[in-house]
PDB file of N, CA and C in Angstrom:
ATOM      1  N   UNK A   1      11.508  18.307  28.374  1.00  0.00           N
ATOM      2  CA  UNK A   1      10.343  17.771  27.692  1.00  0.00           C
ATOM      3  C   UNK A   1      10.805  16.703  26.715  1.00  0.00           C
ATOM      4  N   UNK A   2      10.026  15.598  26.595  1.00  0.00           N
ATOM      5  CA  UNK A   2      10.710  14.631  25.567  1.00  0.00           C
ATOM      6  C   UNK A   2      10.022  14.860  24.434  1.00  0.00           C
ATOM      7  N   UNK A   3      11.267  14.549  23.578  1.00  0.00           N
ATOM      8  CA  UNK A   3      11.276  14.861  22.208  1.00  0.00           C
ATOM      9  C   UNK A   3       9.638  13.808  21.069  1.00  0.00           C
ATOM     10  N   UNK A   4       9.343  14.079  19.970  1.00  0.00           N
ATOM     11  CA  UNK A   4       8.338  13.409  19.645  1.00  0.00           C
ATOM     12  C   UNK A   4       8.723  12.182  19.247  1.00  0.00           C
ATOM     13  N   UNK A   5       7.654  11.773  19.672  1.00  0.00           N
ATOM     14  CA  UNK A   5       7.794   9.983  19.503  1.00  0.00           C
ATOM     15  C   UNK A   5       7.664   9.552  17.632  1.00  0.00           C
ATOM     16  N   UNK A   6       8.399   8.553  17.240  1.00  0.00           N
ATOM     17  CA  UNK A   6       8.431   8.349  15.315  1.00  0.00           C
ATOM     18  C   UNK A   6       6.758   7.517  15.995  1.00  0.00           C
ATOM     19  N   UNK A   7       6.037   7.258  14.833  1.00  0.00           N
ATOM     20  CA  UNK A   7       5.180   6.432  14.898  1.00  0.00           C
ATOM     21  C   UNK A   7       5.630   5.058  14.418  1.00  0.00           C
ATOM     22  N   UNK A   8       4.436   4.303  15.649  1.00  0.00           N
ATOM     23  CA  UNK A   8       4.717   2.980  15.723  1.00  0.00           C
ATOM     24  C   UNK A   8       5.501   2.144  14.276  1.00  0.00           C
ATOM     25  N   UNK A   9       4.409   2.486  13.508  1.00  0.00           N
ATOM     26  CA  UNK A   9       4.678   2.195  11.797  1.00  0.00           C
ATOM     27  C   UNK A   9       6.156   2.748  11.419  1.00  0.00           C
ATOM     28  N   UNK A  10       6.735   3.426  11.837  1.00  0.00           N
ATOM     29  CA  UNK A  10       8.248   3.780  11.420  1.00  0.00           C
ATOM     30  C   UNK A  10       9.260   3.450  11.799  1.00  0.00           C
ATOM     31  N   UNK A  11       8.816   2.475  12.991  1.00  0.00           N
ATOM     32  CA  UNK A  11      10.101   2.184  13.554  1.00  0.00           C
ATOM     33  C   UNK A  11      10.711   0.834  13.112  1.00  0.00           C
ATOM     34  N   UNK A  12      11.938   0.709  13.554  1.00  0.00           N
ATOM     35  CA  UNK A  12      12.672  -0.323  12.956  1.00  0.00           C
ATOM     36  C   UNK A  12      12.129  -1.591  13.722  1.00  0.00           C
ATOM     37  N   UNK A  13      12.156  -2.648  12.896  1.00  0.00           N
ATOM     38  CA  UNK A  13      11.667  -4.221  12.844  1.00  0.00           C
ATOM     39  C   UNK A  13      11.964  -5.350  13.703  1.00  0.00           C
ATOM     40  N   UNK A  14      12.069  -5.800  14.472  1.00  0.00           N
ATOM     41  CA  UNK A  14      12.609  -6.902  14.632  1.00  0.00           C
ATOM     42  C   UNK A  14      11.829  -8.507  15.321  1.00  0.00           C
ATOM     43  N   UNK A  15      12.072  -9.043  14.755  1.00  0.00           N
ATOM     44  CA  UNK A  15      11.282 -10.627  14.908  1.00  0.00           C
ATOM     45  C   UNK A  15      11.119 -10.990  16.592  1.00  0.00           C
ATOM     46  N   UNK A  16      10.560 -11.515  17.018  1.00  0.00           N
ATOM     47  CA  UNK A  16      10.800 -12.324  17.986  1.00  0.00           C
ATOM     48  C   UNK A  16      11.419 -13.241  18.225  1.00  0.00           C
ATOM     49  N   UNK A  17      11.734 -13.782  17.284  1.00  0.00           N
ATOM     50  CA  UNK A  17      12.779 -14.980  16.994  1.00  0.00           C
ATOM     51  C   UNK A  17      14.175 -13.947  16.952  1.00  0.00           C
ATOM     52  N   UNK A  18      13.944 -13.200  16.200  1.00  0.00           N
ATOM     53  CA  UNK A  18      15.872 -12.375  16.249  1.00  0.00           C
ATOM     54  C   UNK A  18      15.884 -11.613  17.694  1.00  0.00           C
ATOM     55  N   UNK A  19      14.904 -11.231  18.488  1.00  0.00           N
ATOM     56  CA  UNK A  19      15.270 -10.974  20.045  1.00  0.00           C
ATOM     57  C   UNK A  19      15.996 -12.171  20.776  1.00  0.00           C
ATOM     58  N   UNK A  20      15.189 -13.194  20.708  1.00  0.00           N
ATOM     59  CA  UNK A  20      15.940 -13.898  21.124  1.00  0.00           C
ATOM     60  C   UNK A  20      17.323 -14.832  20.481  1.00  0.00           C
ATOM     61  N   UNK A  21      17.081 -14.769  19.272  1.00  0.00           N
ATOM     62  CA  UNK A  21      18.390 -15.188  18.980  1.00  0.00           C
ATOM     63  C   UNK A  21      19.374 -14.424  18.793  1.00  0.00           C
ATOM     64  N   UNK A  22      19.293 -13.110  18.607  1.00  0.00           N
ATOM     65  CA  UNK A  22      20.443 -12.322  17.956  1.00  0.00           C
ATOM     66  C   UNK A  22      19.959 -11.207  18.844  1.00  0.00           C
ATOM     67  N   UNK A  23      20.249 -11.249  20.535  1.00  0.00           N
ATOM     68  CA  UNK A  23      19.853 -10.103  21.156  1.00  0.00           C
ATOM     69  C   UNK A  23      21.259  -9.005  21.267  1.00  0.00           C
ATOM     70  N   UNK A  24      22.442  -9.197  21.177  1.00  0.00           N
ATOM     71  CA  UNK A  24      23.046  -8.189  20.815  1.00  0.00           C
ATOM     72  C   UNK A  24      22.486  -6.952  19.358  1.00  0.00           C
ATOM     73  N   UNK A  25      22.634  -8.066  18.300  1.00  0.00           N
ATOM     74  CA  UNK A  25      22.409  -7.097  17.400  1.00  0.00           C
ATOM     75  C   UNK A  25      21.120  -5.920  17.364  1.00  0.00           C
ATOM     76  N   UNK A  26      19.754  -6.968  18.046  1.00  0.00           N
ATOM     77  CA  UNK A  26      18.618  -5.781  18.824  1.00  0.00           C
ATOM     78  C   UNK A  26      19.048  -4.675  19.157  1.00  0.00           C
ATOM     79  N   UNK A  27      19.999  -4.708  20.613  1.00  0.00           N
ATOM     80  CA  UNK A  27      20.379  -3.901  21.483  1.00  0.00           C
ATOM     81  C   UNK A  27      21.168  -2.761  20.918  1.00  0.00           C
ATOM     82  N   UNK A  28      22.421  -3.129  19.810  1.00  0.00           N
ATOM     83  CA  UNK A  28      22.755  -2.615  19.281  1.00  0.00           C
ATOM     84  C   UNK A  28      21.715  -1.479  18.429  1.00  0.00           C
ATOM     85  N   UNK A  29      20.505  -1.840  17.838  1.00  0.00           N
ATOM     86  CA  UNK A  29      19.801  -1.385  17.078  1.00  0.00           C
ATOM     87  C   UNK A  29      18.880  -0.515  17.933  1.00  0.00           C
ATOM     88  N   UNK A  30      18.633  -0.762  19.284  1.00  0.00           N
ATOM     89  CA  UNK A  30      17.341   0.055  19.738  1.00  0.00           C
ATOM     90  C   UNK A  30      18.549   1.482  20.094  1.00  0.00           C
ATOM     91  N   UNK A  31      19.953   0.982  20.997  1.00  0.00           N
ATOM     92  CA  UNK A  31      20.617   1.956  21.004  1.00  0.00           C
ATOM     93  C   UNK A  31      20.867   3.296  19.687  1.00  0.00           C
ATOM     94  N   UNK A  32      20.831   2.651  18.608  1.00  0.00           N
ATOM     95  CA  UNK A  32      21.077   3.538  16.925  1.00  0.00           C
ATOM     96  C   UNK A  32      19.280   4.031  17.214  1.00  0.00           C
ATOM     97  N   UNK A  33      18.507   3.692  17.186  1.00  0.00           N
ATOM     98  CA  UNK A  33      17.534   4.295  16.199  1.00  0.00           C
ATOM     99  C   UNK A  33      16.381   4.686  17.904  1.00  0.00           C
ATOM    100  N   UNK A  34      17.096   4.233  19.032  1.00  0.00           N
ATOM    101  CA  UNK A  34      16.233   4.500  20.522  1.00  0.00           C
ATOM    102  C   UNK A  34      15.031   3.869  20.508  1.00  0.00           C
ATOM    103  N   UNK A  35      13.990   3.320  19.856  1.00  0.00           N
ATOM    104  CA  UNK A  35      12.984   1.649  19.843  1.00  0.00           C
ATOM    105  C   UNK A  35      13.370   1.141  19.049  1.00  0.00           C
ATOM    106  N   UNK A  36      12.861   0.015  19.247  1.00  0.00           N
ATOM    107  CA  UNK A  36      12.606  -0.747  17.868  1.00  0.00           C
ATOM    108  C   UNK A  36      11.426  -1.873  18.420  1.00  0.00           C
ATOM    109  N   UNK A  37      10.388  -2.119  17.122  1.00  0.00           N
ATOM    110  CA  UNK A  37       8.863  -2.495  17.267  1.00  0.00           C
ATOM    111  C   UNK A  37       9.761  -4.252  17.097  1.00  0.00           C
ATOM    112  N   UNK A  38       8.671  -4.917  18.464  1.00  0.00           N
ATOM    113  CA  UNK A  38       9.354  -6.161  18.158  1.00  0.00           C
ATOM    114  C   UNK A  38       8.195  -7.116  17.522  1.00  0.00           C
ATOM    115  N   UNK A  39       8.043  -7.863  16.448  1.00  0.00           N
ATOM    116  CA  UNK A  39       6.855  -8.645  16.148  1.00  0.00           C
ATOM    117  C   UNK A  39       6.743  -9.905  16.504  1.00  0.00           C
ATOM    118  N   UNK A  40       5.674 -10.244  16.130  1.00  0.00           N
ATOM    119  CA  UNK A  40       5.308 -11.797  16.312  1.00  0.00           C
ATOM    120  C   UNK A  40       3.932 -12.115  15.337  1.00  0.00           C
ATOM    121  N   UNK A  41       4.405 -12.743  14.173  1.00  0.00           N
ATOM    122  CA  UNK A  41       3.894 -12.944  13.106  1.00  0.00           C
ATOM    123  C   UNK A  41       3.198 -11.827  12.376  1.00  0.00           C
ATOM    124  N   UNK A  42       4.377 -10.903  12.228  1.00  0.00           N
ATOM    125  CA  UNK A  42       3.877  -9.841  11.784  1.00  0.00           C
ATOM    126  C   UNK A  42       3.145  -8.625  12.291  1.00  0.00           C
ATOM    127  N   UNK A  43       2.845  -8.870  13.454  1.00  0.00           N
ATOM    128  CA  UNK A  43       1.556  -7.997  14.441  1.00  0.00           C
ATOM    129  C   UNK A  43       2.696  -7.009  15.473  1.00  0.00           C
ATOM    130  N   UNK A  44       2.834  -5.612  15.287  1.00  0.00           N
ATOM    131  CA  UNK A  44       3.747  -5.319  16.716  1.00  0.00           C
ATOM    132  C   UNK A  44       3.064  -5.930  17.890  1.00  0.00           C
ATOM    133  N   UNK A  45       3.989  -6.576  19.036  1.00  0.00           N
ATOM    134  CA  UNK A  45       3.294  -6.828  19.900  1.00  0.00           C
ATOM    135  C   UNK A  45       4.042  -5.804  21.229  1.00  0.00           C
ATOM    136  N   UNK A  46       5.234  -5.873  20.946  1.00  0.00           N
ATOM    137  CA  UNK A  46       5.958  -4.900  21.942  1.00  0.00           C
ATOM    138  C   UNK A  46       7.172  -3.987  21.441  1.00  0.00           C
ATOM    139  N   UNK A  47       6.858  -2.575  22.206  1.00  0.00           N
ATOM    140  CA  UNK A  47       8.072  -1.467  21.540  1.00  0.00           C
ATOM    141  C   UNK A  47       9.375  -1.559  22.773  1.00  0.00           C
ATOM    142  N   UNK A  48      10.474  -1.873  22.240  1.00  0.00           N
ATOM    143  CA  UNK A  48      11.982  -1.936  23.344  1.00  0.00           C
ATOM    144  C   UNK A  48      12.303  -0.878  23.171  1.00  0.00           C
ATOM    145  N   UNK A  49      12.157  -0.489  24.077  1.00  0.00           N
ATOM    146  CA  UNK A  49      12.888   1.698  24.049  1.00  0.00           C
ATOM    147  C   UNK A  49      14.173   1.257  25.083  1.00  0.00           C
ATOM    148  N   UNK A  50      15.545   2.063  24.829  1.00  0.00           N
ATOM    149  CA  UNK A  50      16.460   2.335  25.824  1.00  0.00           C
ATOM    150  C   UNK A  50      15.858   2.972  27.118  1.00  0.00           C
ATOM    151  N   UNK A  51      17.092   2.607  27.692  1.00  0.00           N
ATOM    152  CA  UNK A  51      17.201   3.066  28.785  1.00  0.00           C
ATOM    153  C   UNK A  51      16.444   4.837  29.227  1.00  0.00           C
ATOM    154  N   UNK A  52      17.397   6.043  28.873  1.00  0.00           N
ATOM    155  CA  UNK A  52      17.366   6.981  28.374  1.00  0.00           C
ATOM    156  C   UNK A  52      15.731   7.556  28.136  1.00  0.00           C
ATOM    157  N   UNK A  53      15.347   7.001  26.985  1.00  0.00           N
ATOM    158  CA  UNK A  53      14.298   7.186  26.564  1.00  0.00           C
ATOM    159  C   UNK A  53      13.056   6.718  27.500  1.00  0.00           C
ATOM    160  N   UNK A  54      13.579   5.605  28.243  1.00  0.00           N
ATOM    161  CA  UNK A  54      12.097   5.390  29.227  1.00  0.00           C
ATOM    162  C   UNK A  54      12.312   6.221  30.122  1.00  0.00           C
ATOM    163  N   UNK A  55      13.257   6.694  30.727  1.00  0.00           N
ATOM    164  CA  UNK A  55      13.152   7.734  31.284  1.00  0.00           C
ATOM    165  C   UNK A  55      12.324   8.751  31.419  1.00  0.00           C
ATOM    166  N   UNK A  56      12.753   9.466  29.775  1.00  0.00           N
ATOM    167  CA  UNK A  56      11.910  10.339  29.334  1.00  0.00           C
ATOM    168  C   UNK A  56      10.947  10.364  29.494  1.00  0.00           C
ATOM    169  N   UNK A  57      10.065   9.059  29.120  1.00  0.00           N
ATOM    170  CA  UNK A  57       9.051   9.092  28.922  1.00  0.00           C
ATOM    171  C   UNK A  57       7.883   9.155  30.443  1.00  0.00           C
ATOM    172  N   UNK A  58       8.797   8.246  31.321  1.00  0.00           N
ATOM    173  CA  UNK A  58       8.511   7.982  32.888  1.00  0.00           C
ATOM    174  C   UNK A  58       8.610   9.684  33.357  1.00  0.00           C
ATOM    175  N   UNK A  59       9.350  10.348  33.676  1.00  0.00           N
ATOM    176  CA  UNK A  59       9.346  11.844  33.622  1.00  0.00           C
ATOM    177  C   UNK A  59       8.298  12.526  33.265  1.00  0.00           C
ATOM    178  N   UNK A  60       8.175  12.588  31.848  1.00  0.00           N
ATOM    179  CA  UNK A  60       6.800  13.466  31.144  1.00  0.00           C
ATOM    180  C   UNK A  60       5.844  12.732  31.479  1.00  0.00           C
ATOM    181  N   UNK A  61       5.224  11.368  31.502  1.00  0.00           N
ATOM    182  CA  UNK A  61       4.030  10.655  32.158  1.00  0.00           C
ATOM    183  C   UNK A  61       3.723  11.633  33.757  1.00  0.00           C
ATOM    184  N   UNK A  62       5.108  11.354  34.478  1.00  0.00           N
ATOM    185  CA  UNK A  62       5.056  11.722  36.089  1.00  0.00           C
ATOM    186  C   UNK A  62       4.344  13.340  35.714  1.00  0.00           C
ATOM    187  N   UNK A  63       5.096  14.444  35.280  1.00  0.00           N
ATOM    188  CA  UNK A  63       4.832  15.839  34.951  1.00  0.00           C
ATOM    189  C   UNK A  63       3.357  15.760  34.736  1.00  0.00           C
ATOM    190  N   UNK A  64       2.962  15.263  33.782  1.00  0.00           N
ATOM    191  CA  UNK A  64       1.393  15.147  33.467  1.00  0.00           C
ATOM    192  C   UNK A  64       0.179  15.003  34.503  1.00  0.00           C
ATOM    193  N   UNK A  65       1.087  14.113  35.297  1.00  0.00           N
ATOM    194  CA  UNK A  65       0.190  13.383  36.499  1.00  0.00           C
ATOM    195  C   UNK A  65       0.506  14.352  37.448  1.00  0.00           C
ATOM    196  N   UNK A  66       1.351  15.148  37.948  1.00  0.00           N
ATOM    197  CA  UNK A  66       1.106  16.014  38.386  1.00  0.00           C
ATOM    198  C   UNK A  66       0.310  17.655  38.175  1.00  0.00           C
ATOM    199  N   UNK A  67       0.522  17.587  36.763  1.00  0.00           N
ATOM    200  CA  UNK A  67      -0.352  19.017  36.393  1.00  0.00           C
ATOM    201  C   UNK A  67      -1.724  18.429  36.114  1.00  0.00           C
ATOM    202  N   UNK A  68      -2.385  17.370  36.156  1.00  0.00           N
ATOM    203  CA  UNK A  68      -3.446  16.678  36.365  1.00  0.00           C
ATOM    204  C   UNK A  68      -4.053  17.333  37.825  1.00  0.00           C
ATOM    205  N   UNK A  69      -3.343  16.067  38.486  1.00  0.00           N
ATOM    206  CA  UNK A  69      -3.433  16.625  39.903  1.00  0.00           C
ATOM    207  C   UNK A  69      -4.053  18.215  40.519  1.00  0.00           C
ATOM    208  N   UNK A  70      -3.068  19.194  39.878  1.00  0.00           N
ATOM    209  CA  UNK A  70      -3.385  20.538  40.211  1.00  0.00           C
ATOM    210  C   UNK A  70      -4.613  20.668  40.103  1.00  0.00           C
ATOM    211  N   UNK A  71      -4.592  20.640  38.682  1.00  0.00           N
ATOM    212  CA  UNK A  71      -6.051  21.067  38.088  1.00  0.00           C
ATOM    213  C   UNK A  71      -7.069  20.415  38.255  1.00  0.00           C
ATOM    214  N   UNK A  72      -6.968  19.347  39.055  1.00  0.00           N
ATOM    215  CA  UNK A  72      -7.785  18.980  39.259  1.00  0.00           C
ATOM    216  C   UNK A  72      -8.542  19.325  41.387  1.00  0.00           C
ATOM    217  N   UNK A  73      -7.513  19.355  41.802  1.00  0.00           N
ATOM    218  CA  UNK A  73      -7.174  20.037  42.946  1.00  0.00           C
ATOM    219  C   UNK A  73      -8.115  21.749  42.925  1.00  0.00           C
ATOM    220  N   UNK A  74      -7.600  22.081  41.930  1.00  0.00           N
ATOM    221  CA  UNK A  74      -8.244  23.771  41.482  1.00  0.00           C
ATOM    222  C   UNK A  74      -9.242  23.669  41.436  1.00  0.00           C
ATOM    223  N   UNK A  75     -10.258  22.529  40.579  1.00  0.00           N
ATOM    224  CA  UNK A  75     -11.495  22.772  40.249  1.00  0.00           C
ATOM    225  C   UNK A  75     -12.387  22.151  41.405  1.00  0.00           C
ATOM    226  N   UNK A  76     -11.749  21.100  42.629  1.00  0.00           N
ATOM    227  CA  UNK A  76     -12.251  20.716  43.222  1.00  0.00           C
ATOM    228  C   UNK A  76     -12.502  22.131  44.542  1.00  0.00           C
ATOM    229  N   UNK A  77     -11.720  22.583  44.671  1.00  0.00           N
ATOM    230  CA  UNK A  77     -11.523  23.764  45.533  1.00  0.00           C
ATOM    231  C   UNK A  77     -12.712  24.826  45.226  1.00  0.00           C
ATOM    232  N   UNK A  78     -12.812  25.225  43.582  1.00  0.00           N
ATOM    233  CA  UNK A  78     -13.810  25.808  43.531  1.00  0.00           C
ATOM    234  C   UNK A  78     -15.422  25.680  43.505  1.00  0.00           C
ATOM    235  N   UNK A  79     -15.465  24.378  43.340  1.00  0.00           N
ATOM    236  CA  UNK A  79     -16.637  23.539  43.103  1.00  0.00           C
ATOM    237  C   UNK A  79     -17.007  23.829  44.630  1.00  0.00           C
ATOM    238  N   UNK A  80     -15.861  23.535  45.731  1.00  0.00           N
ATOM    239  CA  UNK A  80     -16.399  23.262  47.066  1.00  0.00           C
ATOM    240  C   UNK A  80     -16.598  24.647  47.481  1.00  0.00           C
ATOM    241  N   UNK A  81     -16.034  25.879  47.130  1.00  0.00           N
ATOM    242  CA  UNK A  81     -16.552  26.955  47.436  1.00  0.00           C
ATOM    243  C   UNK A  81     -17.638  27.736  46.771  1.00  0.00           C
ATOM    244  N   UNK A  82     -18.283  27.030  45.312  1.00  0.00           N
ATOM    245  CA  UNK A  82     -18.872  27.510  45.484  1.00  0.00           C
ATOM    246  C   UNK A  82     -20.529  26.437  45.976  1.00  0.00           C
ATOM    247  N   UNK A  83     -20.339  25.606  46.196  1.00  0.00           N
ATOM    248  CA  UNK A  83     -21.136  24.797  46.936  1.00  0.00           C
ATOM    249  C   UNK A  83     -21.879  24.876  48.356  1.00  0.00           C
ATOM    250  N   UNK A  84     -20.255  25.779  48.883  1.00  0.00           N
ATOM    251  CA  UNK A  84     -20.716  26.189  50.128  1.00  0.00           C
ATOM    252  C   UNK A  84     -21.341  27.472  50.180  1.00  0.00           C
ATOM    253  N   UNK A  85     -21.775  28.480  49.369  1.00  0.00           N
ATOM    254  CA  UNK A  85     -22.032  29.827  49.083  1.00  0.00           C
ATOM    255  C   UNK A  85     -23.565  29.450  49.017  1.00  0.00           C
ATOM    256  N   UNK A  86     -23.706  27.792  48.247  1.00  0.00           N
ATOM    257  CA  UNK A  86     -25.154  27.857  47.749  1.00  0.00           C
ATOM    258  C   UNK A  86     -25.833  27.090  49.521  1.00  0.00           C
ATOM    259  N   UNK A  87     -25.475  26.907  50.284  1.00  0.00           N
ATOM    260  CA  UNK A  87     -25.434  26.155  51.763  1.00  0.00           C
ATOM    261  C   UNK A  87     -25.826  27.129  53.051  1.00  0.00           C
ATOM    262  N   UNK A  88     -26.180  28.384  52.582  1.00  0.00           N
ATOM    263  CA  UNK A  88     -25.579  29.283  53.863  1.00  0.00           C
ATOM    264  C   UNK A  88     -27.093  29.215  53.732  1.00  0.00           C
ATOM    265  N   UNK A  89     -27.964  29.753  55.008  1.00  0.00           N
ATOM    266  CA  UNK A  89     -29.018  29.842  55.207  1.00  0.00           C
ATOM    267  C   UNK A  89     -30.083  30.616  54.375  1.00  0.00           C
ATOM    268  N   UNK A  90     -29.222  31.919  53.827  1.00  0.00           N
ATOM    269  CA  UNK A  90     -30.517  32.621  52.537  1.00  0.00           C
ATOM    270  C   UNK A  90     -30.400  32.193  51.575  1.00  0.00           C
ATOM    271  N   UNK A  91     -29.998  31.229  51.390  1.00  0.00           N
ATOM    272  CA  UNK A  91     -29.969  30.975  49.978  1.00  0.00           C
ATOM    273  C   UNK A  91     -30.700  30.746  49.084  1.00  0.00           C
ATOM    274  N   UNK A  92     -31.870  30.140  49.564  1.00  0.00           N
ATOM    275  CA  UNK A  92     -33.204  29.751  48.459  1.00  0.00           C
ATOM    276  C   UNK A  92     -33.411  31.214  48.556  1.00  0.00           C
ATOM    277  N   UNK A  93     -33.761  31.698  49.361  1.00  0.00           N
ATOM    278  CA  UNK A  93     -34.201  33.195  49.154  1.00  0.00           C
ATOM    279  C   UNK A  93     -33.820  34.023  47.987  1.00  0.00           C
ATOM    280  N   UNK A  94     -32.032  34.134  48.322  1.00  0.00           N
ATOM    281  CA  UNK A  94     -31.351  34.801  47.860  1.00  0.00           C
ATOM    282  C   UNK A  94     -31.821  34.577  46.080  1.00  0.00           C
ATOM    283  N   UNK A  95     -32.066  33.127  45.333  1.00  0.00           N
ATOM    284  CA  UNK A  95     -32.137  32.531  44.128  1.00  0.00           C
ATOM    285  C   UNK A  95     -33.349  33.014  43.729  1.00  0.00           C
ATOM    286  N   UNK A  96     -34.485  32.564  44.664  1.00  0.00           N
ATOM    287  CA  UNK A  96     -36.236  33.341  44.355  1.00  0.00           C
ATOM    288  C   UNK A  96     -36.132  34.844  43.858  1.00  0.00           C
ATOM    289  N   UNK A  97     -35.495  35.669  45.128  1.00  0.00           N
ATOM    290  CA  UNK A  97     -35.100  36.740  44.707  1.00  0.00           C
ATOM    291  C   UNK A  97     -34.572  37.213  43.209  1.00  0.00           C
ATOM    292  N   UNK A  98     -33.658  36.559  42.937  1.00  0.00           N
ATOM    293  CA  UNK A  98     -33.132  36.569  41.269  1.00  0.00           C
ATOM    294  C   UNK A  98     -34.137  36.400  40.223  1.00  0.00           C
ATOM    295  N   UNK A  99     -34.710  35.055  40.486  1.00  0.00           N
ATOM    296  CA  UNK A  99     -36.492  34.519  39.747  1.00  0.00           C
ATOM    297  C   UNK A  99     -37.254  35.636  39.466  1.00  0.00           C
ATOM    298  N   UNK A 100     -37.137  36.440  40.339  1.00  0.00           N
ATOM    299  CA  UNK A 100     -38.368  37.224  40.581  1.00  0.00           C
ATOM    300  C   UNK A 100     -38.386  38.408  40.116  1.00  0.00           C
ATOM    301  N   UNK A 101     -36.926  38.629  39.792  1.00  0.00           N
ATOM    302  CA  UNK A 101     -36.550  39.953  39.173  1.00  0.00           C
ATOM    303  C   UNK A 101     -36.845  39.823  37.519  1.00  0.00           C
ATOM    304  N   UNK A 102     -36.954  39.123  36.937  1.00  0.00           N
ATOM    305  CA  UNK A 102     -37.540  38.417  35.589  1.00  0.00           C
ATOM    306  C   UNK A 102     -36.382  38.993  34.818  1.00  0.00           C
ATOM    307  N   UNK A 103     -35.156  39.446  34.956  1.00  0.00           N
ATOM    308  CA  UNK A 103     -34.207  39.663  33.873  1.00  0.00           C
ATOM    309  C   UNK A 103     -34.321  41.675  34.374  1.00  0.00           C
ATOM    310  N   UNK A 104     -34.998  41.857  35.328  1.00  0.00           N
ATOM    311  CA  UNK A 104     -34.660  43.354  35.698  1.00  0.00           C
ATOM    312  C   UNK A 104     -33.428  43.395  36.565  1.00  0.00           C
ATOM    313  N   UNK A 105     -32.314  44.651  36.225  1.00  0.00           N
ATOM    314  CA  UNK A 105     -31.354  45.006  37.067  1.00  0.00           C
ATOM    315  C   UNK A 105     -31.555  46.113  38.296  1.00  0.00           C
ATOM    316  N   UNK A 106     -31.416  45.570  39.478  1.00  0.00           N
ATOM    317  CA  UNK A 106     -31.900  46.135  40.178  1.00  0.00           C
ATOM    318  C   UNK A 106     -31.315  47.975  40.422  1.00  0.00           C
ATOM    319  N   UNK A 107     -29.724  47.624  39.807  1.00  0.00           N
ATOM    320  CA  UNK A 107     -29.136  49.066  39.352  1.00  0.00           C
ATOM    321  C   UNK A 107     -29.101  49.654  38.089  1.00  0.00           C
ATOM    322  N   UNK A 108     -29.422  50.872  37.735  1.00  0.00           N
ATOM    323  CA  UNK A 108     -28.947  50.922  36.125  1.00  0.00           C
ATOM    324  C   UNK A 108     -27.464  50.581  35.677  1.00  0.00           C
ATOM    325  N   UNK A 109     -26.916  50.122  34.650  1.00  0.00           N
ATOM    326  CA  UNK A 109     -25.701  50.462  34.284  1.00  0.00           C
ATOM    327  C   UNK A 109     -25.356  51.637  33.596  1.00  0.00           C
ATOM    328  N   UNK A 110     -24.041  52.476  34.182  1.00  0.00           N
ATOM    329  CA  UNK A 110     -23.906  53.300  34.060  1.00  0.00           C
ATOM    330  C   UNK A 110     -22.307  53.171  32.856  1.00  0.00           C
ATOM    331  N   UNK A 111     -21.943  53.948  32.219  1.00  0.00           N
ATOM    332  CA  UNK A 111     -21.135  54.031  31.498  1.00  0.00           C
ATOM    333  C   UNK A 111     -20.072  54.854  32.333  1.00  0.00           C
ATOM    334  N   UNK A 112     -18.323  54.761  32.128  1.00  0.00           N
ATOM    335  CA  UNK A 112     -17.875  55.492  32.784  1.00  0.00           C
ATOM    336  C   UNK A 112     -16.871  55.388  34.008  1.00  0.00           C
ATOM    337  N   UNK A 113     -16.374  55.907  34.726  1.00  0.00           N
ATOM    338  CA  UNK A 113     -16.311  55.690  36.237  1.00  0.00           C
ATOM    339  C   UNK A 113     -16.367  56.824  36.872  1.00  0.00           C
ATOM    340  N   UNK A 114     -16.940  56.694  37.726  1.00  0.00           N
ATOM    341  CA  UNK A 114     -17.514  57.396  39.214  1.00  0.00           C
ATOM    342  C   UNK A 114     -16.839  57.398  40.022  1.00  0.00           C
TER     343      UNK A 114
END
């Protein structure tokens, strides 16, 4: 699982002008501190994460998108079964029937087991 991300606001600085002019010392720096927020007149416009770390992040994105998937897979499965339950030929019946009972149980409940 990857570790928590610093917020944007905490991370270390660097110009657009010092990317490109002084791109060792960047590199050096995203390696020490793993981003660093790059600006352009002050505004972040882009975060440089290592190597490593996009990884991470590509990984836990992928994981997500797969437990997405599931669950979403799950609810489609049940939706379609129970869709098809409401499809079978008694079915309006079966619902009137319920209507009609006005909130009466057609068994008592019993306390217990039998």
């Amino acid at each position: 699982m990857i570790a928590e991300l610093p917020k944007l606001e905490d991370l270390p600085r660097q110009t657009a002008s010092d990317v490109k002019n002084k791109w060792r010392e960047v590199v050096r720096e995203v390696r020490a501190a793993g981003s660093v927020a790059i600006t352009s007149h002050s505004s972040v416009e882009v975060v440089l994460v290592d190597a490593d770390a996009y990884r991470e992040l590509a990984a836990s994105a992928a994981a997500f998108r797969e437990r997405e998937t599931l669950i979403l897979d799950q609810l489609s499965a049940q939706f379609k079964e129970r869709l098809a339950s409401l499809q079978v030929p008694d079915a309006g019946a079966r619902a009137a029937a319920v209507f009609q009972r006005r909130g009466k149980l057609s068994n008592r409940p019993k306390a217990g087991t039998f």
